[in-house]
N, C-alpha and C. Protein backbone atom coordinates (compact mmCIF):
# COMPACT_ATOMS: atom_id res chain seq x y z
N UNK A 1 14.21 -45.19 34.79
CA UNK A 1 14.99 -45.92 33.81
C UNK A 1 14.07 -46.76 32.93
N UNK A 2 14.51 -47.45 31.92
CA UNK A 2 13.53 -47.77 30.76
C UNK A 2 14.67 -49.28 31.11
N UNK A 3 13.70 -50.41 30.84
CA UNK A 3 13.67 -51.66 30.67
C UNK A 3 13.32 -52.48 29.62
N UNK A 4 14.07 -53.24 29.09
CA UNK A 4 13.34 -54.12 27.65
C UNK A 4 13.53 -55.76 27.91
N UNK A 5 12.56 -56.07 28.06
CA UNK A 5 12.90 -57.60 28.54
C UNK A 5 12.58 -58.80 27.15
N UNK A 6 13.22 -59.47 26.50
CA UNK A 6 12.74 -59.99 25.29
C UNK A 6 12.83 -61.90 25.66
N UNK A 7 11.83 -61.89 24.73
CA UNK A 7 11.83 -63.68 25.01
C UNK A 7 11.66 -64.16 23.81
N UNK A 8 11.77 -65.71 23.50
CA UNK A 8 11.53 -66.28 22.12
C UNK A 8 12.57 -66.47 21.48
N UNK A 9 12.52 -66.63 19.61
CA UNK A 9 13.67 -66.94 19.03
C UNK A 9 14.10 -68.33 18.87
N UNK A 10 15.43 -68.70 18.53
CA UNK A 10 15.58 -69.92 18.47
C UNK A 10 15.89 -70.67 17.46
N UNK A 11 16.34 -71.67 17.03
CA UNK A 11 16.18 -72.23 15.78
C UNK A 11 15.06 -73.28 15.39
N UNK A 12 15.37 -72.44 14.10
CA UNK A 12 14.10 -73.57 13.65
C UNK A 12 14.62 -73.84 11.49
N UNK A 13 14.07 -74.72 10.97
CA UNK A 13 14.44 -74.94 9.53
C UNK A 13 13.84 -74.09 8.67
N UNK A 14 14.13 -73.66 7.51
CA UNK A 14 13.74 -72.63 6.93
C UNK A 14 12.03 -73.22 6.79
N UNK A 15 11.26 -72.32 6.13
CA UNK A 15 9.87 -72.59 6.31
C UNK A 15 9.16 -72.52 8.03
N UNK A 16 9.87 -72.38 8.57
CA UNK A 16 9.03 -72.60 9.95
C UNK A 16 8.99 -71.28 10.46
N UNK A 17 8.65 -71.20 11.86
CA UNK A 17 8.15 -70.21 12.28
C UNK A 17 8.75 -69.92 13.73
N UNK A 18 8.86 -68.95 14.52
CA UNK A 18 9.74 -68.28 15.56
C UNK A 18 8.34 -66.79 15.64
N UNK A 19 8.72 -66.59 17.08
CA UNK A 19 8.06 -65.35 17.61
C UNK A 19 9.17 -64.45 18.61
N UNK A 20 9.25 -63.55 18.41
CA UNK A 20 9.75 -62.69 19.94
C UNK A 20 8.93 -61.98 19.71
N UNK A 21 9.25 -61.71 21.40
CA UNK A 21 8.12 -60.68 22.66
C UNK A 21 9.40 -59.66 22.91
N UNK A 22 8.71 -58.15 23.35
CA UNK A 22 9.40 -57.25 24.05
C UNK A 22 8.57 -56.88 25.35
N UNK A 23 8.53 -56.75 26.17
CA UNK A 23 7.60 -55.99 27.31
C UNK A 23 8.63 -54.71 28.03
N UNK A 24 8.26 -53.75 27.60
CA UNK A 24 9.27 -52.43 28.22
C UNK A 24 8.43 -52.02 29.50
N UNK A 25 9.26 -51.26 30.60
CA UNK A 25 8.89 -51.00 31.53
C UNK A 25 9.86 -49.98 32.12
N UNK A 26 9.80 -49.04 33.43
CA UNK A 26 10.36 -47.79 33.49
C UNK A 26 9.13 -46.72 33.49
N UNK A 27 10.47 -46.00 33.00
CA UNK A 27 10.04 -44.60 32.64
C UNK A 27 9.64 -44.72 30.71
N UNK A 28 8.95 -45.09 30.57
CA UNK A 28 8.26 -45.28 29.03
C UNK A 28 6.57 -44.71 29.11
N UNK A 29 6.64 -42.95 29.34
CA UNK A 29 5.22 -42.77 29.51
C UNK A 29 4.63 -42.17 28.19
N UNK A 30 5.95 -42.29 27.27
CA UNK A 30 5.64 -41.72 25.79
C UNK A 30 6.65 -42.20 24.90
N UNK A 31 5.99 -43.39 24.56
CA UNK A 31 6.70 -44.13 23.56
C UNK A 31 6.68 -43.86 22.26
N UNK A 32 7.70 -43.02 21.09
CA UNK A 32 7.22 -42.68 20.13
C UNK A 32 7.40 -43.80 18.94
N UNK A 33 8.56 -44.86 19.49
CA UNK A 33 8.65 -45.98 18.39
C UNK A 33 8.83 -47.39 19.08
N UNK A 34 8.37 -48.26 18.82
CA UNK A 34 8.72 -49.61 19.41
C UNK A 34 8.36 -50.82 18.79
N UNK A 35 9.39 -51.53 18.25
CA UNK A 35 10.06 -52.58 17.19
C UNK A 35 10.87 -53.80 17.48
N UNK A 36 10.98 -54.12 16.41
CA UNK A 36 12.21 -55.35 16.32
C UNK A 36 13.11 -54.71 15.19
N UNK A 37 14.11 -55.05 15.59
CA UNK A 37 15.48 -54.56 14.36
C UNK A 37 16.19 -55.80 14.83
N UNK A 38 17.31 -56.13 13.37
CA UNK A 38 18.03 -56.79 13.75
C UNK A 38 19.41 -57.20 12.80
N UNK A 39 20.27 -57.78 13.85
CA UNK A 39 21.33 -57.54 12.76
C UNK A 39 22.74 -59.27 12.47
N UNK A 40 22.83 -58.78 11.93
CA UNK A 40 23.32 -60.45 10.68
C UNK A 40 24.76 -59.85 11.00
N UNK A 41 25.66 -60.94 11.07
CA UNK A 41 27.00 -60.98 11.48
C UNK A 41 27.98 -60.15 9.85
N UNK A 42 28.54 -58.85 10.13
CA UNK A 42 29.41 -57.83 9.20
C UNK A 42 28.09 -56.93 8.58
N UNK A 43 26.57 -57.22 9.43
CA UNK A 43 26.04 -56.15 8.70
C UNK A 43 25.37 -55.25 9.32
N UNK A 44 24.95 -54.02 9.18
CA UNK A 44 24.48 -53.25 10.23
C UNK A 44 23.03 -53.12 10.65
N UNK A 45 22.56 -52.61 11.81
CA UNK A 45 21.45 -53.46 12.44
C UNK A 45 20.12 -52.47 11.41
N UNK A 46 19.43 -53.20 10.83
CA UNK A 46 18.32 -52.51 10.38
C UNK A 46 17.20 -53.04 10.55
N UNK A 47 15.97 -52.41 10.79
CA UNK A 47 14.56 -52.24 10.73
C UNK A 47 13.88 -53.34 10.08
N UNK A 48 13.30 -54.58 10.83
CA UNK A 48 12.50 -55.76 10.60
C UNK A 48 10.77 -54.45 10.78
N UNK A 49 10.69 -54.36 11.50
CA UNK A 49 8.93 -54.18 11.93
C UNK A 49 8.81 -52.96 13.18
N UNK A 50 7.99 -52.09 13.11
CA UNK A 50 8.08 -51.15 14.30
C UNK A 50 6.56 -50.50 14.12
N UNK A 51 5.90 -50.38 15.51
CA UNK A 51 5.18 -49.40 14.95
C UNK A 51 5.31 -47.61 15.62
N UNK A 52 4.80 -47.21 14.52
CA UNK A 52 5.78 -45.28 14.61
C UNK A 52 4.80 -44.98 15.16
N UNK A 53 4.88 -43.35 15.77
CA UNK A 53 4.48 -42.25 16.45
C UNK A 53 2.89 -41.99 16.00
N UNK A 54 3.11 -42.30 14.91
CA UNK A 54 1.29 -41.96 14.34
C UNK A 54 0.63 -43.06 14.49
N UNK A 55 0.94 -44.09 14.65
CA UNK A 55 0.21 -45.25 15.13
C UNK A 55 0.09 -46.42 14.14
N UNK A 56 0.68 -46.29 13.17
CA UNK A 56 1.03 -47.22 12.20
C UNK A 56 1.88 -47.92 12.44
N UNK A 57 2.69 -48.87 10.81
CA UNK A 57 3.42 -49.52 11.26
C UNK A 57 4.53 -49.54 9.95
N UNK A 58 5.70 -49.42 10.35
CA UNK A 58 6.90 -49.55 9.49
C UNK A 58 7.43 -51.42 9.18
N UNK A 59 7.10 -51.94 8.35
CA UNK A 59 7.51 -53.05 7.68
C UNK A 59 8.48 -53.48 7.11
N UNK A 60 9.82 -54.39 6.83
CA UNK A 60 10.41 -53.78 6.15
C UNK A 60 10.62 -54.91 4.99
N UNK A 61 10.83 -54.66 3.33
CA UNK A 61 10.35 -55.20 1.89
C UNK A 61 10.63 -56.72 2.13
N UNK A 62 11.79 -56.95 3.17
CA UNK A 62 12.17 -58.26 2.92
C UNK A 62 11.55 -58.99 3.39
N UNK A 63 10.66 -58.94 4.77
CA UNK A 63 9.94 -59.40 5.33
C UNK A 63 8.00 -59.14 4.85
N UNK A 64 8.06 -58.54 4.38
CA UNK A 64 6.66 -58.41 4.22
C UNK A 64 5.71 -59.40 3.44
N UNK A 65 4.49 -59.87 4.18
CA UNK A 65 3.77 -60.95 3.88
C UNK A 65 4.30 -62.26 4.53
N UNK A 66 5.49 -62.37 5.23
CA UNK A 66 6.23 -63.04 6.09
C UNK A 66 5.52 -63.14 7.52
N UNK A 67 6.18 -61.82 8.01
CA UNK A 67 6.04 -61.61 9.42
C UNK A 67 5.19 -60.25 9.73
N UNK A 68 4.81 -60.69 10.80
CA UNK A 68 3.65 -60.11 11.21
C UNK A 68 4.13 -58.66 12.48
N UNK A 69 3.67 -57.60 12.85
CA UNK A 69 3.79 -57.07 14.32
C UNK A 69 2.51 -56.84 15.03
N UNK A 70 2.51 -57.01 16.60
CA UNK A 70 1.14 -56.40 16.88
C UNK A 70 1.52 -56.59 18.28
N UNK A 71 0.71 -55.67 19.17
CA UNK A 71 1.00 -54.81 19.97
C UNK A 71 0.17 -55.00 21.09
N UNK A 72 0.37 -55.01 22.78
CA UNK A 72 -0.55 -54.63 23.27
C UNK A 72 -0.25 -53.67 24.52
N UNK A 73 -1.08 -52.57 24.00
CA UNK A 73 -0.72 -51.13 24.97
C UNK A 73 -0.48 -51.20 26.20
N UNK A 74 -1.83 -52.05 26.92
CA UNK A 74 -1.94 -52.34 28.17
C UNK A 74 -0.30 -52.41 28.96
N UNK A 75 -0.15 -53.56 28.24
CA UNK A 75 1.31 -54.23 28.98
C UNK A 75 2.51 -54.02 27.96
N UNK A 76 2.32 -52.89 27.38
CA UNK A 76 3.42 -52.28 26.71
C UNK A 76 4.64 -53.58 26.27
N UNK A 77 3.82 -54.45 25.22
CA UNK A 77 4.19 -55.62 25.00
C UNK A 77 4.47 -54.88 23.03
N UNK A 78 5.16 -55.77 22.75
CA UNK A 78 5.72 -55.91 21.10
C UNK A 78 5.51 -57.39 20.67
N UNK A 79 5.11 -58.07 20.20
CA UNK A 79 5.36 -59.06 19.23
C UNK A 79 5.50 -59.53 17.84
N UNK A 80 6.42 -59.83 17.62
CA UNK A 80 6.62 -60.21 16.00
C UNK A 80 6.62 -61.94 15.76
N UNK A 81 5.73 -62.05 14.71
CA UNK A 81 5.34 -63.13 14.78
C UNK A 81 5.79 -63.40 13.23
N UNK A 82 7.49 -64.33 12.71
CA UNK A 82 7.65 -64.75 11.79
C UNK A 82 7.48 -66.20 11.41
N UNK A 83 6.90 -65.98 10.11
CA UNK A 83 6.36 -67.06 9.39
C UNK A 83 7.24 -67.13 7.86
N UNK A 84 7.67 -68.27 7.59
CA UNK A 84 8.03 -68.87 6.21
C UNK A 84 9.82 -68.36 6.56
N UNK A 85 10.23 -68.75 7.20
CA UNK A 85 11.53 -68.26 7.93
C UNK A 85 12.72 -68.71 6.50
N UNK A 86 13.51 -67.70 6.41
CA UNK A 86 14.60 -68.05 5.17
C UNK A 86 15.45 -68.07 5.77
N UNK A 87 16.54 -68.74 5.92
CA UNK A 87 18.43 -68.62 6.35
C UNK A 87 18.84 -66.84 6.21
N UNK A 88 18.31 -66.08 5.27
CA UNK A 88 18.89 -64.89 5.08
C UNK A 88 18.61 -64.05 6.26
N UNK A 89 17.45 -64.71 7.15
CA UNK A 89 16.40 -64.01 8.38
C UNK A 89 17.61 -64.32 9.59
N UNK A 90 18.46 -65.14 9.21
CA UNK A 90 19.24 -65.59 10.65
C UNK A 90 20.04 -64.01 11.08
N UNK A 91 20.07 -63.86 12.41
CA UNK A 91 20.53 -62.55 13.10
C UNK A 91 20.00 -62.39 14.19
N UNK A 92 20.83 -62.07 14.90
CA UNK A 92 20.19 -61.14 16.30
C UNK A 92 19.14 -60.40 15.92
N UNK A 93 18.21 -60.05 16.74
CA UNK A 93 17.18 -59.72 17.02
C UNK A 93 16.92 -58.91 18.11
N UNK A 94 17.00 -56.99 17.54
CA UNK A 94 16.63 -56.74 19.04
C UNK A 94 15.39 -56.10 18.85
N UNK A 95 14.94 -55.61 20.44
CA UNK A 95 13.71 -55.37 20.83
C UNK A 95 14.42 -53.38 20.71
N UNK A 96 13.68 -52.49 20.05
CA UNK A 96 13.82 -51.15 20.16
C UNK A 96 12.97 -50.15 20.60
N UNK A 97 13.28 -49.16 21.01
CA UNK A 97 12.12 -48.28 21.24
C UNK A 97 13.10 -46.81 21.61
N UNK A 98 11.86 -45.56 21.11
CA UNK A 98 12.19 -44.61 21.01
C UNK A 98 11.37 -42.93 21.84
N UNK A 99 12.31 -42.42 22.83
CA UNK A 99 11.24 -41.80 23.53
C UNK A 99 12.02 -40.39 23.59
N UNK A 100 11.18 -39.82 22.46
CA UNK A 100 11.87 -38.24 21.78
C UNK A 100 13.17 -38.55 21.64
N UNK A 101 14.22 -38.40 21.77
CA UNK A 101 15.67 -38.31 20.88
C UNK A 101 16.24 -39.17 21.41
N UNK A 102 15.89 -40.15 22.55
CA UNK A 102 16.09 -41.08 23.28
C UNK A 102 16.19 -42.25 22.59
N UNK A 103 17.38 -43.39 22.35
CA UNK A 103 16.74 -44.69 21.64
C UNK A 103 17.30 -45.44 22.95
N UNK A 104 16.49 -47.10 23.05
CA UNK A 104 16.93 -47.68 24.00
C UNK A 104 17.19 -49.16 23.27
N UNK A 105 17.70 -50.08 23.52
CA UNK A 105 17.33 -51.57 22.83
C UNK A 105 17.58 -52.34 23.94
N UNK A 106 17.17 -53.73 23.40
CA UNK A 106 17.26 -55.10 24.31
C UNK A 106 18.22 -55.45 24.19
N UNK A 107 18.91 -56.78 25.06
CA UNK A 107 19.68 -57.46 24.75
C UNK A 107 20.08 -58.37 23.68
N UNK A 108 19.32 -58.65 23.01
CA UNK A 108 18.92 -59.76 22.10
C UNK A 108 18.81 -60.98 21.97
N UNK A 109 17.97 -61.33 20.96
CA UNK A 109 18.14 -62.68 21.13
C UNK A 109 18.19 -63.40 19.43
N UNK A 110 18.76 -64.66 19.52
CA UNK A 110 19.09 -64.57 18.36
C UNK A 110 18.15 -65.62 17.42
N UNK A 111 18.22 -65.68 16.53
CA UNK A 111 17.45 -66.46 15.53
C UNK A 111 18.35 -67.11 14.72
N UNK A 112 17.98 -68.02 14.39
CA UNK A 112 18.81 -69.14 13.02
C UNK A 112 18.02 -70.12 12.59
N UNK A 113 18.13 -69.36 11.15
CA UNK A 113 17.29 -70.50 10.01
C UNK A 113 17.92 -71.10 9.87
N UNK A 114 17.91 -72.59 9.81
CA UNK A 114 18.73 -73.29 9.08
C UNK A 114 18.57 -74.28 7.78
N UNK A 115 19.11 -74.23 6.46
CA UNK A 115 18.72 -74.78 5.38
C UNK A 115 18.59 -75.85 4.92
């Protein structure tokens, strides 16, 4: 079975800064995607930061130059590290990952800018 354990989050005032962690565990011996997505109350959950199958990394416009992702294999860890936080950033926050046609997510956790 595949596990996603997430920590962090929280509130904080716009301009400031928040981190979540993912650490997956299981059966994850071929991880082809593993991210943060997240989703804002009436809207549907989309793509903050991930990095894909080729070893790069998917960003996404609203966040970029914001927040950061980076990774460590060892301990099959995720972190996203946001900076200059806007009210529009407030949303759940989950931890994702993808293993061939398989998707799994975290529980979440949530974030709130406040203005």
């Amino acid at each position: 079975q595949v596990q996603l354990v997430e920590s962090g989050g929280g509130l904080v005032q716009a301009g400031g800064s928040l981190s979540v962690s993912c650490a997956a565990s299981g059966n994850i011996f071929s991880i082809n995607v593993m991210g943060w997505y997240r989703q804002a109350p009436g809207k549907q959950r989309e793509l903050v930061a991930a990095f894909t199958s080729g070893g790069g990394t998917n960003i996404a416009d609203s966040v970029k130059g914001r927040f950061t992702i980076f990774r460590d294999n060892a301990k099959n860890t995720v972190t996203l590290q946001m900076n200059m936080l806007k009210p529009e950033d407030t949303a759940v926050y989950y931890c994702g990952i993808r293993i061939g046609v398989a998707t799994y997510w975290g529980q979440g956790t949530q974030v709130t800018v406040s203005s």
